[in-house]
C-alpha atoms as a PDB file:
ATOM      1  CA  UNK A   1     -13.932  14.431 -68.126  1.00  0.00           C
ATOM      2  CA  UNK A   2     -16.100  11.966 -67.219  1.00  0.00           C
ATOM      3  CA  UNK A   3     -15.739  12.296 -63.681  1.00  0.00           C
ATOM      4  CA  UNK A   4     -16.711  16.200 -64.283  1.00  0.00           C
ATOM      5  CA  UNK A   5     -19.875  15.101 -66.419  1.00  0.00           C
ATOM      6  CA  UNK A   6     -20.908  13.084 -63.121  1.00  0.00           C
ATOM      7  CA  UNK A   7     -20.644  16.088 -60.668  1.00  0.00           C
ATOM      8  CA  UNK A   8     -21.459  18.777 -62.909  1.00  0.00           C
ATOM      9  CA  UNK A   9     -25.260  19.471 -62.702  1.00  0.00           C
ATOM     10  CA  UNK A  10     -26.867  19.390 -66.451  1.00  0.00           C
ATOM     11  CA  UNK A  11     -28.494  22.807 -65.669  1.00  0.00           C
ATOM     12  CA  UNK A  12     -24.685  24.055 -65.746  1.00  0.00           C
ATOM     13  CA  UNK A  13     -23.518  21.778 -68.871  1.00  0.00           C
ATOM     14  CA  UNK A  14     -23.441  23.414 -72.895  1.00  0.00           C
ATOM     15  CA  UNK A  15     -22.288  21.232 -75.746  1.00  0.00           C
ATOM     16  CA  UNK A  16     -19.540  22.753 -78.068  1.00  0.00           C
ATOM     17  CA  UNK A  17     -16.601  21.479 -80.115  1.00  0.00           C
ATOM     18  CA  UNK A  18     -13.220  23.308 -79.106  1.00  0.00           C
ATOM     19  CA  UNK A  19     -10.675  20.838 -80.180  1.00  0.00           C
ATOM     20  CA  UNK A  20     -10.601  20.265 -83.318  1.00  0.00           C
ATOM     21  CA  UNK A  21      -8.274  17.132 -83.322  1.00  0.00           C
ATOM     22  CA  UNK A  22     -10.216  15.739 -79.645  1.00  0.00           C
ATOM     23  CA  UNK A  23     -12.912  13.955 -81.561  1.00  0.00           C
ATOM     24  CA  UNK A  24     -15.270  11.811 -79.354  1.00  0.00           C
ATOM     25  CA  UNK A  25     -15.316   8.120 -79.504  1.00  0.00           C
ATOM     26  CA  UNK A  26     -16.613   6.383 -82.045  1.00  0.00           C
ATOM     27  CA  UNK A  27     -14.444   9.107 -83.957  1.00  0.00           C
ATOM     28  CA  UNK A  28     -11.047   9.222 -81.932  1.00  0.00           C
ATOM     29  CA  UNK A  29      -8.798  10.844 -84.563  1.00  0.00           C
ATOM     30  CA  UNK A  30     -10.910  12.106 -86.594  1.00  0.00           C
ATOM     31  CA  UNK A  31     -11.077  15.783 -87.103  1.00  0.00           C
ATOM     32  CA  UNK A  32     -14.343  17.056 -84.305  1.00  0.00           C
ATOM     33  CA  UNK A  33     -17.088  18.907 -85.595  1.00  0.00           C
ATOM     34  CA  UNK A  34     -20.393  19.373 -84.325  1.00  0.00           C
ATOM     35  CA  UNK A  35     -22.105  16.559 -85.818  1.00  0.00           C
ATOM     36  CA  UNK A  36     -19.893  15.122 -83.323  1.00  0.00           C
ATOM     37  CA  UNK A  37     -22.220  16.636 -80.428  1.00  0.00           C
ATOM     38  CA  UNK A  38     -25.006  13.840 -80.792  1.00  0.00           C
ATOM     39  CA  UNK A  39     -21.895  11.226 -79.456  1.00  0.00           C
ATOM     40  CA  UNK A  40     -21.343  13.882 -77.145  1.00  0.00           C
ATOM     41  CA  UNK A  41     -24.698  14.138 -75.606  1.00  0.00           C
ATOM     42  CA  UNK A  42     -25.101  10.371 -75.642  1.00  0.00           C
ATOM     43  CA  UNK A  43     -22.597   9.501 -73.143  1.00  0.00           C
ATOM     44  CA  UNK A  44     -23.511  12.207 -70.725  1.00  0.00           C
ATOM     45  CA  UNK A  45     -26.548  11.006 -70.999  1.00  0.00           C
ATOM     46  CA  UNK A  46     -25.228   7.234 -70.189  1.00  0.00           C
ATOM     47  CA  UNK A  47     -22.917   9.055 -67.539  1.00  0.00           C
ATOM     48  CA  UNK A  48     -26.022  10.852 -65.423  1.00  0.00           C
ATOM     49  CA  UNK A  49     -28.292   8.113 -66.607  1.00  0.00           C
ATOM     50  CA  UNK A  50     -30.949   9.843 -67.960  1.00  0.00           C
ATOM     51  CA  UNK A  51     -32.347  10.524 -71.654  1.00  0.00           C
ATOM     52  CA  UNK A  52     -30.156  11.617 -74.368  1.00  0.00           C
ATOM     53  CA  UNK A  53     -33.763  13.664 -75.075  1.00  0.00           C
ATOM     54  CA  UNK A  54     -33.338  15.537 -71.812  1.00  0.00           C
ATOM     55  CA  UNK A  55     -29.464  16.357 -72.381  1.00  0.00           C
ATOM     56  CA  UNK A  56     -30.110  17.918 -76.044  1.00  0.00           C
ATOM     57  CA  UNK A  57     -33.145  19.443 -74.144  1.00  0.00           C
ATOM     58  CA  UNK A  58     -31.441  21.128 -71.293  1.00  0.00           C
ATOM     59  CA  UNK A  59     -28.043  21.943 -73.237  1.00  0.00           C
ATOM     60  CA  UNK A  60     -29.901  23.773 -76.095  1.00  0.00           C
ATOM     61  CA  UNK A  61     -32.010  26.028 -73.437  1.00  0.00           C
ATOM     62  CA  UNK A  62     -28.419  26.595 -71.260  1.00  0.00           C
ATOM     63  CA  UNK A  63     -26.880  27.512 -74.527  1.00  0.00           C
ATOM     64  CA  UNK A  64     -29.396  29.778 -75.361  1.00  0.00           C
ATOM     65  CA  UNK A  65     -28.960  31.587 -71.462  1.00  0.00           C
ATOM     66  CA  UNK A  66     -25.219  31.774 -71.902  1.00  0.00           C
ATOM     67  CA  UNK A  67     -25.481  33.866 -75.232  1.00  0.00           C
ATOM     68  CA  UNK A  68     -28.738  35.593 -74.089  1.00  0.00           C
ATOM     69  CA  UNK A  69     -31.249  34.125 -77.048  1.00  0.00           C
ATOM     70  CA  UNK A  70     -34.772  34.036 -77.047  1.00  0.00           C
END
């Protein structure tokens, strides 16, 4: 995945939590929720080396495209 993070522009990136039992480190095997999407956003923001601000930025307005929200 983190090879995907790296090629994937952010502009095409939304944050969700599908697997349940896939939690993200620091939480490996832990059940996943979304207050697991901060962890989330942190390391693609490590990965594309830019501000954890600008991933929760972009992420929330690409979610907001996908379902069609104002």
């Amino acid at each position: 995945l983190k090879e995907a993070v790296k090629e994937i522009p952010l502009e095409r990136i939304v944050l969700e939590t599908d697997c349940p039992y896939l939690a993200p480190e620091p939480n490996r095997g832990k059940r996943n929720s979304s207050l697991n999407l901060p962890h989330v956003a942190k390391e693609i923001a490590r990965i594309k080396d830019i501000s954890y601000e600008e991933v929760i930025e972009t992420t929330y307005k690409n979610a907001k495209a996908l379902y069609r929200m104002k």
